[in-house]
Protein backbone atom coordinates (compact mmCIF):
# COMPACT_ATOMS: atom_id res chain seq x y z
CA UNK A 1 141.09 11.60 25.98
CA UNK A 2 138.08 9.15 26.71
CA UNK A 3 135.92 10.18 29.27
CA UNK A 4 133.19 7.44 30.46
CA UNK A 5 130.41 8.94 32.55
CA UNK A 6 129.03 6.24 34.94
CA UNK A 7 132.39 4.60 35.06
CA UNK A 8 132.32 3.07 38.80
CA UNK A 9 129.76 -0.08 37.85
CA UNK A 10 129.38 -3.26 35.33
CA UNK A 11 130.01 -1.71 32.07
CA UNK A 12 132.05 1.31 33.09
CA UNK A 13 134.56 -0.64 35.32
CA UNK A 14 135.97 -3.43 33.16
CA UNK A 15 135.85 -0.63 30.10
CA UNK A 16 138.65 0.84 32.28
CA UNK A 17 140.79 -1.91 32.61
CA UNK A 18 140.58 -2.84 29.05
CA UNK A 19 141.33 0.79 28.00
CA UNK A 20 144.23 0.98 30.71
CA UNK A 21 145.60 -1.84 28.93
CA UNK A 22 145.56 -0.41 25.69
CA UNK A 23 147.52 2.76 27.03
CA UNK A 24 144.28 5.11 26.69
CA UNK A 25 144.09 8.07 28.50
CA UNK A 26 140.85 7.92 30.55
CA UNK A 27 138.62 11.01 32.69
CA UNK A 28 136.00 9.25 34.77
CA UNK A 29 133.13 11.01 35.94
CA UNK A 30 131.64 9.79 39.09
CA UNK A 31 129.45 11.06 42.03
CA UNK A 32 131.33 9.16 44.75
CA UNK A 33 134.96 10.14 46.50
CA UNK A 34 134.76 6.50 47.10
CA UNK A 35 134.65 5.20 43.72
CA UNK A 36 136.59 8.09 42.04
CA UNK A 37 139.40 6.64 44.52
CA UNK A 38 139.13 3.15 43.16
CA UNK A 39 138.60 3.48 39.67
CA UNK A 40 142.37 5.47 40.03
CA UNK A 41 144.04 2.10 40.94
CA UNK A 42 142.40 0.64 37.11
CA UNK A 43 144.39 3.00 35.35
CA UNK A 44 141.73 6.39 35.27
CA UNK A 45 144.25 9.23 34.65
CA UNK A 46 141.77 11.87 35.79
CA UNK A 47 138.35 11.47 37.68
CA UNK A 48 135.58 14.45 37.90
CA UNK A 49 133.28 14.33 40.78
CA UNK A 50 130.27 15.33 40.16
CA UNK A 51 126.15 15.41 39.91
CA UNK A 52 125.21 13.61 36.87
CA UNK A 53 121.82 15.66 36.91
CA UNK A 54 123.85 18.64 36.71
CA UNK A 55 124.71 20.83 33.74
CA UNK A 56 127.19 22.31 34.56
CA UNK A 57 129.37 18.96 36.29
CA UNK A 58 128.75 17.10 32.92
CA UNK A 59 130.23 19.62 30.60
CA UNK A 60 132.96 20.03 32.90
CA UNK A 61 133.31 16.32 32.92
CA UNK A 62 133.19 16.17 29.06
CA UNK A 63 135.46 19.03 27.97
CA UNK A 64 138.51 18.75 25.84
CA UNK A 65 137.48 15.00 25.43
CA UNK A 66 137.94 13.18 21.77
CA UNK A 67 135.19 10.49 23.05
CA UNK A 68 132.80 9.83 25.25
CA UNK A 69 131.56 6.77 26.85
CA UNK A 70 127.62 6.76 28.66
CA UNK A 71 126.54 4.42 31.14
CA UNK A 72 122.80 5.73 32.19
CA UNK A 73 122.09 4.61 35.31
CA UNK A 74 119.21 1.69 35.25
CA UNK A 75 116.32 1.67 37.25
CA UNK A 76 116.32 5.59 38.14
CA UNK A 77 113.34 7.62 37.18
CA UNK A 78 115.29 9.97 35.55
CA UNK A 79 117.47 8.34 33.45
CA UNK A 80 116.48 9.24 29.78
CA UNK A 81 116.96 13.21 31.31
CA UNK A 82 120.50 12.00 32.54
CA UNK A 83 121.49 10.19 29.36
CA UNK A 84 120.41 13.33 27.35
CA UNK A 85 121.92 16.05 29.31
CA UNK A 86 125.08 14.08 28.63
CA UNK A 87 124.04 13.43 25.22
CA UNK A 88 123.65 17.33 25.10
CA UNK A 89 127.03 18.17 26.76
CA UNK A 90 128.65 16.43 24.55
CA UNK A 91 127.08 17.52 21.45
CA UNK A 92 127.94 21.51 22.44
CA UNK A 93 131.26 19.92 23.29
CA UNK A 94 132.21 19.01 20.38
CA UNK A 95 133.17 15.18 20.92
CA UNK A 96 134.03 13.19 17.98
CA UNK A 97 132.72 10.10 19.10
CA UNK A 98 129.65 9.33 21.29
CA UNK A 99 129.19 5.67 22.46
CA UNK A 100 125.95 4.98 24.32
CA UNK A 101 125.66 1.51 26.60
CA UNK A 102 122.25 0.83 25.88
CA UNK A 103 119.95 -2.18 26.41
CA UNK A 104 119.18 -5.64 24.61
CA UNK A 105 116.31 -5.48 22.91
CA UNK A 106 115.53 -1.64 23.65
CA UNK A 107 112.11 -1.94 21.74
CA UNK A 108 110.54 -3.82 24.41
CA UNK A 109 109.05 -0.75 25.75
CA UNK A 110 106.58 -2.50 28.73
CA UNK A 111 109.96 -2.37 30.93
CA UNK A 112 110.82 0.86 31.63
CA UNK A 113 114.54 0.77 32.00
CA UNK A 114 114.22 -0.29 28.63
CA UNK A 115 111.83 2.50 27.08
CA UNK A 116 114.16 5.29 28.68
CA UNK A 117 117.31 3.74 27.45
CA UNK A 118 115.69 4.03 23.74
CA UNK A 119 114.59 7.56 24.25
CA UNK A 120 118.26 8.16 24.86
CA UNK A 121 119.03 6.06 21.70
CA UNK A 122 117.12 8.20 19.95
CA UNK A 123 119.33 11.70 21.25
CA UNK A 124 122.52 10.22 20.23
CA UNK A 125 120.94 9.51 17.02
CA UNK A 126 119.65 12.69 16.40
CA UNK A 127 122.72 14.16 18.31
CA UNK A 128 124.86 15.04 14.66
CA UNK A 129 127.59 13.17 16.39
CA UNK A 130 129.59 10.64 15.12
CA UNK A 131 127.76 7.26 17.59
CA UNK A 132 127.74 4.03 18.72
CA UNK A 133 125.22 2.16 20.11
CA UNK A 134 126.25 -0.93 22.24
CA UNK A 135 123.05 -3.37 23.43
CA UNK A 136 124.56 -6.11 25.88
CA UNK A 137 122.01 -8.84 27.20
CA UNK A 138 121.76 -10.30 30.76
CA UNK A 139 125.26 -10.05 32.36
CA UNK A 140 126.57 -13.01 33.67
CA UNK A 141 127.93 -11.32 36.66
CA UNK A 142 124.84 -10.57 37.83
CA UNK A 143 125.40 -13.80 40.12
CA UNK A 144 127.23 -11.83 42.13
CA UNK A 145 124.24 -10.21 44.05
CA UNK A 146 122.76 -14.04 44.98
CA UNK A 147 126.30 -15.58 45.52
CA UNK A 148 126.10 -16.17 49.39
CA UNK A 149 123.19 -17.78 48.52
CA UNK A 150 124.86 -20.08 46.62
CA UNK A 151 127.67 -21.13 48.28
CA UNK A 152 126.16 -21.13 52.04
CA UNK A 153 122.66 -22.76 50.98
CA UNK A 154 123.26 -24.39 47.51
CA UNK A 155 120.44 -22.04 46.29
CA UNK A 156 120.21 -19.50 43.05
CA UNK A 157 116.65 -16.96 43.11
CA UNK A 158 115.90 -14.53 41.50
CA UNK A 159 112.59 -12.96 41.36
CA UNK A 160 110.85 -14.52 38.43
CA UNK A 161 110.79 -18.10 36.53
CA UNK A 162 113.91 -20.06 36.94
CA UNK A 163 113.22 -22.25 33.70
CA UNK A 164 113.13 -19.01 30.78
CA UNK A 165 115.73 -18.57 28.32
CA UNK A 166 118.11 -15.58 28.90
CA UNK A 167 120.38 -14.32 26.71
CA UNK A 168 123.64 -13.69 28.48
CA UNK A 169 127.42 -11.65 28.02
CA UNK A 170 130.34 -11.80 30.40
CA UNK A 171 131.44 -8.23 31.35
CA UNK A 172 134.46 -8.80 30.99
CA UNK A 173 133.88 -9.59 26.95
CA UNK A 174 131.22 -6.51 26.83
CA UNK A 175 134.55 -4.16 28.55
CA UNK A 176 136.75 -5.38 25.91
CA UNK A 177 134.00 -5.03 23.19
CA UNK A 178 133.14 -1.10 24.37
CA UNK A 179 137.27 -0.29 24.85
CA UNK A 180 137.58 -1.66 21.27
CA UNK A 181 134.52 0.46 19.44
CA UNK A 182 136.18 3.50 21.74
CA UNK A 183 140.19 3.10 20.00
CA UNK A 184 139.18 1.14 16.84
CA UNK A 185 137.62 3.81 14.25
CA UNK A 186 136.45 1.30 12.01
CA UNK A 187 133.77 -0.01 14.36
CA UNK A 188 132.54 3.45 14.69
CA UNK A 189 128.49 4.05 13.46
CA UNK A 190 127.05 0.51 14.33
CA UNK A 191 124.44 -0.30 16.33
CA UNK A 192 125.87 -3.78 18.26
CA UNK A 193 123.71 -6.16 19.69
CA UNK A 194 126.30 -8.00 21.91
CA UNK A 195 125.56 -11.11 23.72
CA UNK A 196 128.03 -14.90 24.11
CA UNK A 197 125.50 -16.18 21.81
CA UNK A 198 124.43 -19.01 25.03
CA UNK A 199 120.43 -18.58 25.89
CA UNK A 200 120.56 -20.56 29.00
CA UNK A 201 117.40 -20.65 32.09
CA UNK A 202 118.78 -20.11 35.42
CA UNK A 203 118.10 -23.83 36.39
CA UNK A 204 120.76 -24.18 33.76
CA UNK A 205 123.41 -21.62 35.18
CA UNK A 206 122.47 -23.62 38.54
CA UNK A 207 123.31 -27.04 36.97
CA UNK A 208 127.05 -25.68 35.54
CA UNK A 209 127.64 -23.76 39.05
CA UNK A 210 126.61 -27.71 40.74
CA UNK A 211 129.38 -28.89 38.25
CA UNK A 212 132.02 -25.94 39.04
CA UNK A 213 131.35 -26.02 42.49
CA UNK A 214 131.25 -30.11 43.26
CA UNK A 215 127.68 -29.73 45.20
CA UNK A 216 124.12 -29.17 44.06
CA UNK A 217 122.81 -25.58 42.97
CA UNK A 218 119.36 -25.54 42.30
CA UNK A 219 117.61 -22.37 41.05
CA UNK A 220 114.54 -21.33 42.77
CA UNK A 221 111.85 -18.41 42.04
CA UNK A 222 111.63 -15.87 44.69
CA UNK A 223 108.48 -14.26 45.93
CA UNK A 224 108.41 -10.97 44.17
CA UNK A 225 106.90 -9.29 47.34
CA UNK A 226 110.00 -10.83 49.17
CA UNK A 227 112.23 -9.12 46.78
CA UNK A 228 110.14 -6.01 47.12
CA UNK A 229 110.86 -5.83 50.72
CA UNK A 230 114.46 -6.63 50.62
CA UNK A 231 114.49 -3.49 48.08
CA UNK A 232 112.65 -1.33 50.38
CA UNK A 233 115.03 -2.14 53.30
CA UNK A 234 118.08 -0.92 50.79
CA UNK A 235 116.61 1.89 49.97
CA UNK A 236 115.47 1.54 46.46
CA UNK A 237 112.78 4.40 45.28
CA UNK A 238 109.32 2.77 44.99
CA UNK A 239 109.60 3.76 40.96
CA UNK A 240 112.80 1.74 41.25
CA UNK A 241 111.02 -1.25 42.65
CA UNK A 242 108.24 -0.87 40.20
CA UNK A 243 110.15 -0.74 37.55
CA UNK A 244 111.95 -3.47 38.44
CA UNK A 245 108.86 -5.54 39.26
CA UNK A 246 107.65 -4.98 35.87
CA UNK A 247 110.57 -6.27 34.07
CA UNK A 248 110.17 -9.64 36.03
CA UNK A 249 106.81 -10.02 35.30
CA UNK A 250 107.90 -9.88 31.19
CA UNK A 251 111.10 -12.70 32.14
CA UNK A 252 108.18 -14.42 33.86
CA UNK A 253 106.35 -14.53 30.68
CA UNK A 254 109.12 -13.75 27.98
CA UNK A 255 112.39 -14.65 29.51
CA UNK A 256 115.25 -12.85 27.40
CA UNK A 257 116.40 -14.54 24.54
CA UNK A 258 117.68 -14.14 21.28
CA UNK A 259 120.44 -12.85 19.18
CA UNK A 260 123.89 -14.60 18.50
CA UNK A 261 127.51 -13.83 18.83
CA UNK A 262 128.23 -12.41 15.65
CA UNK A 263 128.77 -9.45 16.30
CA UNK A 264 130.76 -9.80 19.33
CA UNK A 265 132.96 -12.41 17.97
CA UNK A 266 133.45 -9.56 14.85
CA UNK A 267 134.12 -6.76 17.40
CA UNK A 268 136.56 -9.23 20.02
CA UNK A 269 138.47 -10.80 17.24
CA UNK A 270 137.52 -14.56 19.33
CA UNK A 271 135.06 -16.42 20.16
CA UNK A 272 133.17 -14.55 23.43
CA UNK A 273 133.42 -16.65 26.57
CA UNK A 274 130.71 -19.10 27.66
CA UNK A 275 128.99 -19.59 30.32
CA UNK A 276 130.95 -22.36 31.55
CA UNK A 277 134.20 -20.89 31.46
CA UNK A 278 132.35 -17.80 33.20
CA UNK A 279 131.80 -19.66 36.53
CA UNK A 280 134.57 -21.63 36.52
CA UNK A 281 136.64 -18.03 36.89
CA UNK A 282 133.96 -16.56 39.18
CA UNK A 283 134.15 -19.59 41.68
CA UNK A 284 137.94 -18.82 41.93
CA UNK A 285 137.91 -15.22 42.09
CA UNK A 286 135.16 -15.19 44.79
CA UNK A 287 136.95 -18.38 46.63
């Protein structure tokens, strides 16, 4: 039995399918009816709803499992006590196998999201358990939130410089790559930087989405404050928005770079897919 906690979003989803396909049986734990109902038709044999901030709901979620797959939610204030209770549960559980879906570049504590996923980090290390530690970049995916943008206005922002290097993974690759460390024991006890091994700017995604899509995509910085609003309007906690105004201030100056595909292409058995090849599927799934 795997169990993933925070199986309904970009890591936790295509971890499914890739697991279904392997004939593993899977317990997601979830805190919507919604998504426990989807996450059924990828092949979950069992789903537990429940309050990941609760105690008692994660042990329940992580009983009788052999290994355990965490997903911390990003951007939530809480999330180091949410990795860690989980981290907990499955220590007095008994799991044999712990893998935590960290961060690229963890160290780079002036982002928060970051500094909370490496306080977790640091539970499953000192857990006694049997770990791994997965660290995916910049998903390519993330496209998907600015996509009407694109295709109704030829137009790509995002909330900091267009023209800094980011490091960037396909989920699909990273869902494969966490469904193998989960089923293959000899990948067990690494710590896996995983990115495609491409460190493009977002004027270059633009310019290979103007190529895919036969008409010009040009990548523009959006007003922070503007983004801050649009937040607001969905909700977001203002910690949330902080936090996530603080980690485009360091692209701003930073971007996201580095790392190569070594040990992706290691874990995957083939060489991870490119950014090209990305958008050229993502045009014709979202067409």
């Amino acid at each position: 039995m795997i169990v993933i906690v925070g199986a309904s979003g970009a890591v936790g989803t295509p971890a499914i399918r890739h697991l279904s396909r392997m004939g593993a049986r899977i317990r997601a734990m979830t805190s919507n009816p919604r998504s426990a109902e989807r996450l059924s038709g990828f092949g979950v044999s069992e789903t537990v709803i429940g309050d990941f901030r609760s105690d008692g709901d994660v042990a329940r979620a992580v009983a009788g499992a052999d290994s355990v797959l965490l997903v911390s939610p990003r951007f939530t204030e809480d999330e180091a006590e949410i990795g860690i209770r989980a981290v907990e549960a499955a220590r007095a559980g008994g799991i044999e196998h712990v893998v935590y879906s960290s961060a690229f570049h963890p160290q780079l504590a002036k982002m928060d999201h970051h500094a909370t996923k490496l306080r977790i980090e640091e539970a499953v290390i000192e857990s006694g358990l049997t770990f791994t530690i997965v660290q995916p970049s910049m998903f390519m995916q993330n496209i998907r939130v600015e996509w009407r943008e694109v295709v109704e206005n030829g137009v790509y922002p995002r909330p900091y410089s267009p023209d800094r290097k980011m490091s960037v993974i396909d989920t699909e690759d990273l869902g494969e790559a966490v469904a193998r460390v989960l089923t293959d024991p000899t990948l067990r006890g690494g710590t896996y930087e995983l990115c495609s091994g491409e460190s493009l700017t977002h004027a270059e995604m633009a310019a290979i989405f103007s190529e895919v899509l036969g008409r010009e995509v040009t990548a523009q910085k959006r007003s922070l404050d503007d983004w801050k609003a649009w937040a607001a309007e969905r909700g977001w906690a203002k910690w949330s928005i902080e936090a996530y105004a603080r980690m485009c201030d360091h692209y701003d100056a930073h971007g996201y770079s580095g790392g190569n595909a070594l040990a992706l292409r290691a874990i995957l058995g083939r060489e991870p897919t490119g950014y090209r090849a990305f958008a050229e599927r993502f045009a014709a799934e979202m067409s």
